[in-house]
N, C-alpha and C. Protein backbone atom coordinates (compact mmCIF):
# COMPACT_ATOMS: atom_id res chain seq x y z
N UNK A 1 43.65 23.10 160.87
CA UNK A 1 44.38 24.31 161.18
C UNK A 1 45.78 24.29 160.56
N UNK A 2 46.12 24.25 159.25
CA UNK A 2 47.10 23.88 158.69
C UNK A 2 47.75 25.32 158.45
N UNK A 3 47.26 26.28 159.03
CA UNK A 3 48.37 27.40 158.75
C UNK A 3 48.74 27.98 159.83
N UNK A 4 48.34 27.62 160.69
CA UNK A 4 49.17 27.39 162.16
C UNK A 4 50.28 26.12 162.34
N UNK A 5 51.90 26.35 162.38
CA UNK A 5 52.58 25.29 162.47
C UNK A 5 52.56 24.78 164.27
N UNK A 6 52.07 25.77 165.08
CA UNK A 6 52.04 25.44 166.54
C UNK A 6 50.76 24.72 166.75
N UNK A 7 50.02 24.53 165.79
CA UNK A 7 48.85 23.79 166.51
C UNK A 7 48.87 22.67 165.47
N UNK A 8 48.45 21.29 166.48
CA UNK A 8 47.98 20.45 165.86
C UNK A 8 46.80 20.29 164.67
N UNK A 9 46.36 19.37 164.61
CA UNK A 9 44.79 19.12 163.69
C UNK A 9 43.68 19.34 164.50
N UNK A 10 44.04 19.43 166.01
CA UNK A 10 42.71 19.44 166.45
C UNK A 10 42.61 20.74 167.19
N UNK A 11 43.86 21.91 166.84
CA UNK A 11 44.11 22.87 167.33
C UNK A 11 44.77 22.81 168.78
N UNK A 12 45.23 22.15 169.14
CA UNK A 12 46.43 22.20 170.10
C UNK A 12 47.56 22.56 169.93
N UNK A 13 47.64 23.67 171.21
CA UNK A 13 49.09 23.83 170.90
C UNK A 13 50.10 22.73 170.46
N UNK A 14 51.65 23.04 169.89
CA UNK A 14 52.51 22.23 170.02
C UNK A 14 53.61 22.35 169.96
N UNK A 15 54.60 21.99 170.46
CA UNK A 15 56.01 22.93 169.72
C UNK A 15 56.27 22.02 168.32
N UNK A 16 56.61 22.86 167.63
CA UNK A 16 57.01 21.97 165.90
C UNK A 16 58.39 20.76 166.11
N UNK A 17 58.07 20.00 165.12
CA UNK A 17 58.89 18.90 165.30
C UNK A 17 59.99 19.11 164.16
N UNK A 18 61.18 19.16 164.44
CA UNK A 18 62.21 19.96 163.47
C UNK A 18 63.01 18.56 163.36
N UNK A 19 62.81 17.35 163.97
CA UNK A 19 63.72 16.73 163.88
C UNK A 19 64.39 15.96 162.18
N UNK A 20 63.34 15.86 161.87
CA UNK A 20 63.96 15.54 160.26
C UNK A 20 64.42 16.73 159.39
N UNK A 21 64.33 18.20 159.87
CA UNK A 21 65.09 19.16 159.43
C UNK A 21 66.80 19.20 158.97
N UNK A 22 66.82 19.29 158.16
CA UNK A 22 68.93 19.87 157.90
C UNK A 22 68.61 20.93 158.29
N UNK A 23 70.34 20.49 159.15
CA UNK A 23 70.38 22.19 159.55
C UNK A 23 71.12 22.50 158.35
N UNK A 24 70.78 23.96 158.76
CA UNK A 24 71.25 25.39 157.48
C UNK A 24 71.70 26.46 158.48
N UNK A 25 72.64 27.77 158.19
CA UNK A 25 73.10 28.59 158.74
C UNK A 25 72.07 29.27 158.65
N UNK A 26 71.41 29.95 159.62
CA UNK A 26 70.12 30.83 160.17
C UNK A 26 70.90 32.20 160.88
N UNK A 27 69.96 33.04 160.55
CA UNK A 27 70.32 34.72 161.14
C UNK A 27 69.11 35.35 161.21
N UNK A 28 69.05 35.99 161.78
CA UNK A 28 67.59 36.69 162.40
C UNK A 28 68.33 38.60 162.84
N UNK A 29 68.36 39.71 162.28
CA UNK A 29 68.35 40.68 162.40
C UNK A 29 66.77 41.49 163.17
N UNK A 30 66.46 42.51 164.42
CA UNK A 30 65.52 42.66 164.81
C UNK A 30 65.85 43.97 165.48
N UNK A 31 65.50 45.06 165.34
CA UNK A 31 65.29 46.18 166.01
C UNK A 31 64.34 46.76 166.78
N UNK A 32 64.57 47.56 167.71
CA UNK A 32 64.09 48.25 168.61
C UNK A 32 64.08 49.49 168.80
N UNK A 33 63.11 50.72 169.35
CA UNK A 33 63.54 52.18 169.32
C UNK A 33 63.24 52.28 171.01
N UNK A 34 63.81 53.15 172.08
CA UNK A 34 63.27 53.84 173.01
C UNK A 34 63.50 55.38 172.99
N UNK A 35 62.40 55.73 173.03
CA UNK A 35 62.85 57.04 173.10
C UNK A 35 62.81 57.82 174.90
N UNK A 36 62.88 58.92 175.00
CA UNK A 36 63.34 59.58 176.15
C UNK A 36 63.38 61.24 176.42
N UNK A 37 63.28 61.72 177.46
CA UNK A 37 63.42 63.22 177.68
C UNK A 37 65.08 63.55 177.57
N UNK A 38 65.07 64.55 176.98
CA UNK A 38 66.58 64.85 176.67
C UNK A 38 67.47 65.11 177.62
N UNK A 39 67.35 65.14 178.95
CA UNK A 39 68.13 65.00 180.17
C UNK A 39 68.71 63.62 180.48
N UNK A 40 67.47 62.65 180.10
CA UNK A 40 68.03 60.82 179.93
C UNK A 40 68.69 60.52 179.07
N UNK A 41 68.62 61.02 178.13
CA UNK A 41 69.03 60.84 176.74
C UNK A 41 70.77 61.29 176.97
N UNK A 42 70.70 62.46 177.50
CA UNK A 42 72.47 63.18 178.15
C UNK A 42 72.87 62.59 179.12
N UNK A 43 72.21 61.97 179.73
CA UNK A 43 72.92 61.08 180.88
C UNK A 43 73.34 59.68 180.14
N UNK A 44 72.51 59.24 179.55
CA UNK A 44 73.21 57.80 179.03
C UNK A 44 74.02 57.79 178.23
N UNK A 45 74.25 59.09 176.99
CA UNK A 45 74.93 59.35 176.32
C UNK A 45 76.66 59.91 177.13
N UNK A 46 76.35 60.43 178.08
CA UNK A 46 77.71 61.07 179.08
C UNK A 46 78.06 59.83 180.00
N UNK A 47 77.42 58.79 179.93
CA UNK A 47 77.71 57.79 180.86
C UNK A 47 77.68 58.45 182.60
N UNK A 48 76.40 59.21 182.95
CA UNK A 48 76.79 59.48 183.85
C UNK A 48 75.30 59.21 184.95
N UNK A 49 74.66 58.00 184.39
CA UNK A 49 74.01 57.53 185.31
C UNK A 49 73.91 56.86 186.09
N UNK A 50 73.22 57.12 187.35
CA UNK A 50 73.95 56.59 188.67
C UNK A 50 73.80 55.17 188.99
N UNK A 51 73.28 54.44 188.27
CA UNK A 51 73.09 52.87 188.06
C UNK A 51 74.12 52.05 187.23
N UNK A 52 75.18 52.63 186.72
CA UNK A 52 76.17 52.87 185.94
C UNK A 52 76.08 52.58 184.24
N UNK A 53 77.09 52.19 183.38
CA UNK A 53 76.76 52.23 181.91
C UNK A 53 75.49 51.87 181.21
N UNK A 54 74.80 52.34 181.15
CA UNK A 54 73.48 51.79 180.85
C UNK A 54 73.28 51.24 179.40
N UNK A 55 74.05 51.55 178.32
CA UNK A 55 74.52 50.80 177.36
C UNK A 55 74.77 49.13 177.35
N UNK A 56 75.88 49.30 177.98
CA UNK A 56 76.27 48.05 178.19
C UNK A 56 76.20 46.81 178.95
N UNK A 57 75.04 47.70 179.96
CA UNK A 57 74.55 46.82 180.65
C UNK A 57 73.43 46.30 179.77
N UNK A 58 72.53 46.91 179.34
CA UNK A 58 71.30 46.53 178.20
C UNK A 58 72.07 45.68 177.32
N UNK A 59 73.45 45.99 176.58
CA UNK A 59 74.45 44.78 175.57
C UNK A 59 74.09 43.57 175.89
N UNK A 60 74.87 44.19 177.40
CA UNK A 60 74.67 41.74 178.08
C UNK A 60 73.21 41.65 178.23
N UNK A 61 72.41 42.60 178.76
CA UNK A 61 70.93 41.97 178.72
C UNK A 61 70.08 41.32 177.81
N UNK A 62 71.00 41.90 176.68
CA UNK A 62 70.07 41.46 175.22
C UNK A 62 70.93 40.04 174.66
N UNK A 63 71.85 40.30 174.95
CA UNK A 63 72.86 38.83 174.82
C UNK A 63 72.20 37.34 175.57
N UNK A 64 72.15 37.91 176.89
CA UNK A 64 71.45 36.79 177.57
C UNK A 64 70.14 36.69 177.39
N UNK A 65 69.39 37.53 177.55
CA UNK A 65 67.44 36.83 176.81
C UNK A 65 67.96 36.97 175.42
N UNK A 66 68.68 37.00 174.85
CA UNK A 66 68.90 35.77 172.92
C UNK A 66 69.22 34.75 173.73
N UNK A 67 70.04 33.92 174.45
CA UNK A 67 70.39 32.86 175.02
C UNK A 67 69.13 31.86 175.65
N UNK A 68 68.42 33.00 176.07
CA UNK A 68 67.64 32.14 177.17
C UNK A 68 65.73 32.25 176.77
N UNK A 69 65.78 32.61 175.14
CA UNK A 69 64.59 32.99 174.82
C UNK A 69 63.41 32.01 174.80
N UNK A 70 63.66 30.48 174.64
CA UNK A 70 63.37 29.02 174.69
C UNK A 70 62.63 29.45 176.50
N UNK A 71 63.28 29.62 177.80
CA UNK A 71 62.82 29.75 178.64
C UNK A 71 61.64 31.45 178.98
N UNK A 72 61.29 31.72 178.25
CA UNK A 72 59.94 32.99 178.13
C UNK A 72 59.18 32.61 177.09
N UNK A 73 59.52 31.76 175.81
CA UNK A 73 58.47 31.46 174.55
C UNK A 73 58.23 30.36 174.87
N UNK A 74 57.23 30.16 175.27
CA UNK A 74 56.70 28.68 175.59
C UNK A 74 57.27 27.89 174.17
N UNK A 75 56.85 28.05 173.00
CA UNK A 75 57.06 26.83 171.94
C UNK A 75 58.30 27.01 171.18
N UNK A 76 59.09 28.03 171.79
CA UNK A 76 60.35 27.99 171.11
C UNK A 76 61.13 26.84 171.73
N UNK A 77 61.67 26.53 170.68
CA UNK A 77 63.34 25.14 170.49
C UNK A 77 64.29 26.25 171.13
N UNK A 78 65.01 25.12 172.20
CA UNK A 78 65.80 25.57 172.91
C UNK A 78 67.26 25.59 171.95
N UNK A 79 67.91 26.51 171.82
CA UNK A 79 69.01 27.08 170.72
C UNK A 79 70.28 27.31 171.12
N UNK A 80 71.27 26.58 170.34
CA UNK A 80 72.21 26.71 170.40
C UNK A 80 73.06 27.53 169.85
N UNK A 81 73.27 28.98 170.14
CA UNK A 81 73.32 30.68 169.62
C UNK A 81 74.86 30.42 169.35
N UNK A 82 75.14 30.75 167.79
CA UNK A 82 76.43 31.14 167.55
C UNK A 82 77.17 32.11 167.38
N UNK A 83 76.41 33.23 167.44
CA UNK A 83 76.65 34.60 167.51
C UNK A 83 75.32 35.62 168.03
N UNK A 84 75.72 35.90 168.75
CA UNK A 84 74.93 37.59 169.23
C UNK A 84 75.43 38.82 169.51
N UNK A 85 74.46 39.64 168.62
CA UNK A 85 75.42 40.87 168.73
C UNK A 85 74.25 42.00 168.84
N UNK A 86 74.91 42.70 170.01
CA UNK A 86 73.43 43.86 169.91
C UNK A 86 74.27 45.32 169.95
N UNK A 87 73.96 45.98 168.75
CA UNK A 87 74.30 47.51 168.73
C UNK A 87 73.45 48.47 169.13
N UNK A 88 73.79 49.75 169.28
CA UNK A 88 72.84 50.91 169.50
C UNK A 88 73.35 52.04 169.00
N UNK A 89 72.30 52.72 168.46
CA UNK A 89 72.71 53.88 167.40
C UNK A 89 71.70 55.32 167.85
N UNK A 90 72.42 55.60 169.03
CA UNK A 90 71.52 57.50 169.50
C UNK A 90 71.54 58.09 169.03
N UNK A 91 70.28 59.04 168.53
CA UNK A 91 69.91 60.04 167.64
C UNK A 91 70.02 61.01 168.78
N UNK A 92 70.16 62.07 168.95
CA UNK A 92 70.26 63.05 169.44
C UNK A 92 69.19 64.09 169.24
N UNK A 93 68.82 64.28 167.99
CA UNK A 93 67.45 64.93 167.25
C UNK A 93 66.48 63.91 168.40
N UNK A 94 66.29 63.33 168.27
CA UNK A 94 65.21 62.60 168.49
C UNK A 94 65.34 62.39 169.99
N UNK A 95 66.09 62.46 170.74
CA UNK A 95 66.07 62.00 172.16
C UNK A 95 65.71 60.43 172.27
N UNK A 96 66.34 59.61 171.42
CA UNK A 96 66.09 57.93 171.07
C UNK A 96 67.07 57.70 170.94
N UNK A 97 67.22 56.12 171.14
CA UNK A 97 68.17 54.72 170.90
C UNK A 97 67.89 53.63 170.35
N UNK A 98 67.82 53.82 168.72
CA UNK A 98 68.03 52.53 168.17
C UNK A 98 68.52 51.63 168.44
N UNK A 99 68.09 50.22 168.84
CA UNK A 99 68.65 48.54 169.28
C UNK A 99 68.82 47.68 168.05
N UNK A 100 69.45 47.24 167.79
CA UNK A 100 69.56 46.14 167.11
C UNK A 100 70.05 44.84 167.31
N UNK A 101 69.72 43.87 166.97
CA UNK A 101 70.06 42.47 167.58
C UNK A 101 70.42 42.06 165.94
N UNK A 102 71.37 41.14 166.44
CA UNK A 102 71.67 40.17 164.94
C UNK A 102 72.15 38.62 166.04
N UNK A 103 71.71 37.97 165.52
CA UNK A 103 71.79 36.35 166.27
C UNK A 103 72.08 35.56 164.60
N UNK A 104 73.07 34.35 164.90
CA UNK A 104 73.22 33.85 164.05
C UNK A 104 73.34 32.19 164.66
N UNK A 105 73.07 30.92 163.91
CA UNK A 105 73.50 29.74 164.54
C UNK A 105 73.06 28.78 162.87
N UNK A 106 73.91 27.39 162.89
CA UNK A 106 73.41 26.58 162.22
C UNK A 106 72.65 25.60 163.00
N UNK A 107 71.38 25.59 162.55
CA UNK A 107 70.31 24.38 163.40
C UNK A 107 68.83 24.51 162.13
N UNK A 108 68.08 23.71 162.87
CA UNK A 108 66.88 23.46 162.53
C UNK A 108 65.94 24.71 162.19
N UNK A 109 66.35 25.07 163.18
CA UNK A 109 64.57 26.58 163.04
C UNK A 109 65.69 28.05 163.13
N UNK A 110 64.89 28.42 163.22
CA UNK A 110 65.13 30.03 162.91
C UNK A 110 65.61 30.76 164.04
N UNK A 111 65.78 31.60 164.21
CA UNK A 111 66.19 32.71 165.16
C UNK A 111 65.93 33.86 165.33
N UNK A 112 64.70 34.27 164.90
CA UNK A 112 63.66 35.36 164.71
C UNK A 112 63.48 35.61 166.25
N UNK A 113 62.68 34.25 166.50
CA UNK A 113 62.43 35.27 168.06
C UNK A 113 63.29 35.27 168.86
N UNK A 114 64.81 35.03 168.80
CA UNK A 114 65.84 35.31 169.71
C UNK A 114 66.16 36.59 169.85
N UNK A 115 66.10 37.15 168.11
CA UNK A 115 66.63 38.62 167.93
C UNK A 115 65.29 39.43 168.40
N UNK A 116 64.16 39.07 168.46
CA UNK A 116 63.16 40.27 168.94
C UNK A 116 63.39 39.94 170.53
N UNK A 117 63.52 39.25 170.89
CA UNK A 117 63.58 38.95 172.23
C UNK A 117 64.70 39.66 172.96
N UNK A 118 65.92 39.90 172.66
CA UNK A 118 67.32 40.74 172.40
C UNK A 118 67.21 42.39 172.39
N UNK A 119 65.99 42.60 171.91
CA UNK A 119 66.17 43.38 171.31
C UNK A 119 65.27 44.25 172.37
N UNK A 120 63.96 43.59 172.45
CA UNK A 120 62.82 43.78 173.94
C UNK A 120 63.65 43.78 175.05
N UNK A 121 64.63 42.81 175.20
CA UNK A 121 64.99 42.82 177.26
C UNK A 121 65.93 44.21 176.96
N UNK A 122 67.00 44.12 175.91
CA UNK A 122 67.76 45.29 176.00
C UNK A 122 66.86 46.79 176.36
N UNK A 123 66.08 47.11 175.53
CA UNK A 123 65.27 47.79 176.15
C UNK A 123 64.80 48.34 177.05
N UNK A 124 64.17 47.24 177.80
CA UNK A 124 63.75 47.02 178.97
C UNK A 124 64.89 47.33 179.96
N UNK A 125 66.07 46.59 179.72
CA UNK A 125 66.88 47.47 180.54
C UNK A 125 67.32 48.61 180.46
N UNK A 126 67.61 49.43 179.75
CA UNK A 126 67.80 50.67 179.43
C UNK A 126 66.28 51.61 180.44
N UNK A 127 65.48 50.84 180.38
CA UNK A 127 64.13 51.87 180.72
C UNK A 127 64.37 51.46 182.47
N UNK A 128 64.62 50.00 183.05
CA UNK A 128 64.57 49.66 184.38
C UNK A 128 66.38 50.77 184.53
N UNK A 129 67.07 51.32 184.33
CA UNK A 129 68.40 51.32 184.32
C UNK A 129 67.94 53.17 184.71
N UNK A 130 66.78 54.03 183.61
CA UNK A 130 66.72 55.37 184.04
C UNK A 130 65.42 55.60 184.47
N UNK A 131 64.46 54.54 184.54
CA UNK A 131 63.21 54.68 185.60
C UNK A 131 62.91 56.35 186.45
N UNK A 132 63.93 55.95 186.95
CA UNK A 132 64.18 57.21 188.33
C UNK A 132 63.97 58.82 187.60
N UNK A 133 64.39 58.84 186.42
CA UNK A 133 64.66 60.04 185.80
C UNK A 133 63.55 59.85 184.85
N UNK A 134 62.89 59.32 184.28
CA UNK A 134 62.06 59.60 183.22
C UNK A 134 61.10 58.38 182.95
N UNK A 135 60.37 58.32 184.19
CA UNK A 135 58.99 57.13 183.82
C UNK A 135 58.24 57.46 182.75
N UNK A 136 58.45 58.37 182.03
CA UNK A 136 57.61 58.32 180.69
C UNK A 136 58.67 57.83 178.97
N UNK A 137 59.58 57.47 178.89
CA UNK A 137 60.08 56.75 178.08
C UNK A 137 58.90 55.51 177.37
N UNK A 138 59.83 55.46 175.86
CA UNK A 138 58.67 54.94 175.26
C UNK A 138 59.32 53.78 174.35
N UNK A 139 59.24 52.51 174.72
CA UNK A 139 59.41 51.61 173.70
C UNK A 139 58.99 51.34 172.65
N UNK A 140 59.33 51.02 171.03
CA UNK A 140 58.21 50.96 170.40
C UNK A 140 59.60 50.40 169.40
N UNK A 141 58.53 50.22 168.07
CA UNK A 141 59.05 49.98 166.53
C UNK A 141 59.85 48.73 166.86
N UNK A 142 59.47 47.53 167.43
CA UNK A 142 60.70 46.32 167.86
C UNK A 142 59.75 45.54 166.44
N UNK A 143 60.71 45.17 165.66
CA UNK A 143 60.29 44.28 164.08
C UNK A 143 61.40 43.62 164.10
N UNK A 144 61.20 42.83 163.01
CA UNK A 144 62.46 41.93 162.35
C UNK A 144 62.60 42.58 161.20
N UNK A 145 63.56 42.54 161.09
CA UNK A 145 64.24 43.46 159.59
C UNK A 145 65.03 42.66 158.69
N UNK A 146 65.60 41.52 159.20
CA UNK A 146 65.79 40.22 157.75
C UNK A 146 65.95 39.05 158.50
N UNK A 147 65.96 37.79 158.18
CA UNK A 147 66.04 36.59 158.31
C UNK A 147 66.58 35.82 156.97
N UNK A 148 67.85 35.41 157.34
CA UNK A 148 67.99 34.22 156.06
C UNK A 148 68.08 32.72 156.99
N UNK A 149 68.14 31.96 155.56
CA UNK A 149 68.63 30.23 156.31
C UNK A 149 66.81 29.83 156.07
N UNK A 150 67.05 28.80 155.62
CA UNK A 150 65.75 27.56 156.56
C UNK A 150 65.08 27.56 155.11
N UNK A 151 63.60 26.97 155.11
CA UNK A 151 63.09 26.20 154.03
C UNK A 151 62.37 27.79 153.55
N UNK A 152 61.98 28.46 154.18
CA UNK A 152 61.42 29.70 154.00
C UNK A 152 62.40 30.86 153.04
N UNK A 153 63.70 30.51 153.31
CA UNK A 153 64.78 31.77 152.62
C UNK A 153 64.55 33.12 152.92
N UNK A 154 65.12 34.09 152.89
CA UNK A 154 65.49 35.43 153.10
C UNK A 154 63.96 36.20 153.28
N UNK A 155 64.15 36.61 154.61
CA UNK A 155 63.16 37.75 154.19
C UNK A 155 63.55 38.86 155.06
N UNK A 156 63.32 40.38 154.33
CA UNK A 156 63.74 41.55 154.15
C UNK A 156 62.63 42.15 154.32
N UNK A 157 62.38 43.34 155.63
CA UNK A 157 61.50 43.71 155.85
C UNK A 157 61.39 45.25 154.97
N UNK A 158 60.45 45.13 154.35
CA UNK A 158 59.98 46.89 153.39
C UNK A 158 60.27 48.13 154.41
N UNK A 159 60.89 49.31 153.78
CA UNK A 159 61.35 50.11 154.41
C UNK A 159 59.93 51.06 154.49
């Protein structure tokens, strides 16, 4: 099973062994969309929902699951995060909120699934945050959109 790096030879799981790795400066970019009924969409945008900033509460949410992504991915390496940063960009046309995560650190492995992970809880809070107002909200389009650093080098997701 040599094109699985999580499984052994005899197909067992495993977490990968990075220890003879150099570290290299690693970044992991990863987006997210939710969309929404345009009454949710004016409330989060007016800051006037009654659970309070719902922005910025989703910010730190996505900050902390990048921090703590090692404890939900079973075979992820527990990471020492040197930067996280999560933006959001509301379309108004669309009654949506673009997420974005960017995580950066020098180590062994990558940081791919920190930034999708960042990018999912933010989300998620934003949707637990207007529940009350619009149980039909819709998560979707969460990808990685570049990765540099590591033995693999840059990759840039096709538009």
């Amino acid at each position: 099973m040599p094109d699985f790096t999580h499984l052994d030879e005899k197909g067992n799981v495993r977490m990968v062994d990075v220890t003879e790795k150099e570290p290299t400066v690693r970044s992991a970019t990863a987006q997210g969309i939710i969309s929404m009924n345009r009454n949710t969409f004016e409330k989060i945008e007016t800051k006037n929902v009654k659970k309070g900033n719902v922005l910025e509460t989703a910010r730190i949410a996505g900050v902390m699951a990048a921090k703590k992504t090692a404890d939900l991915i079973p075979m992820c390496h527990p990471l020492n995060l040197s930067h996280a940063k999560i933006d959001f960009f509301p379309d108004r046309k669309t009654a949506s909120i673009r997420i974005v995560a960017e995580i950066r650190l020098t180590g062994k492995t990558g940081v791919e699934m920190e930034a999708l992970t960042a990018v999912s809880v933010a989300a998620l809070t934003i949707y637990d945050m207007c529940k009350s107002l619009d149980k039909g909200m819709k998560i979707s389009d969460i990808v990685l959109l570049l990765k540099t650093g590591g033995k693999s080098g840059t990759y840039t997701r096709e538009k």
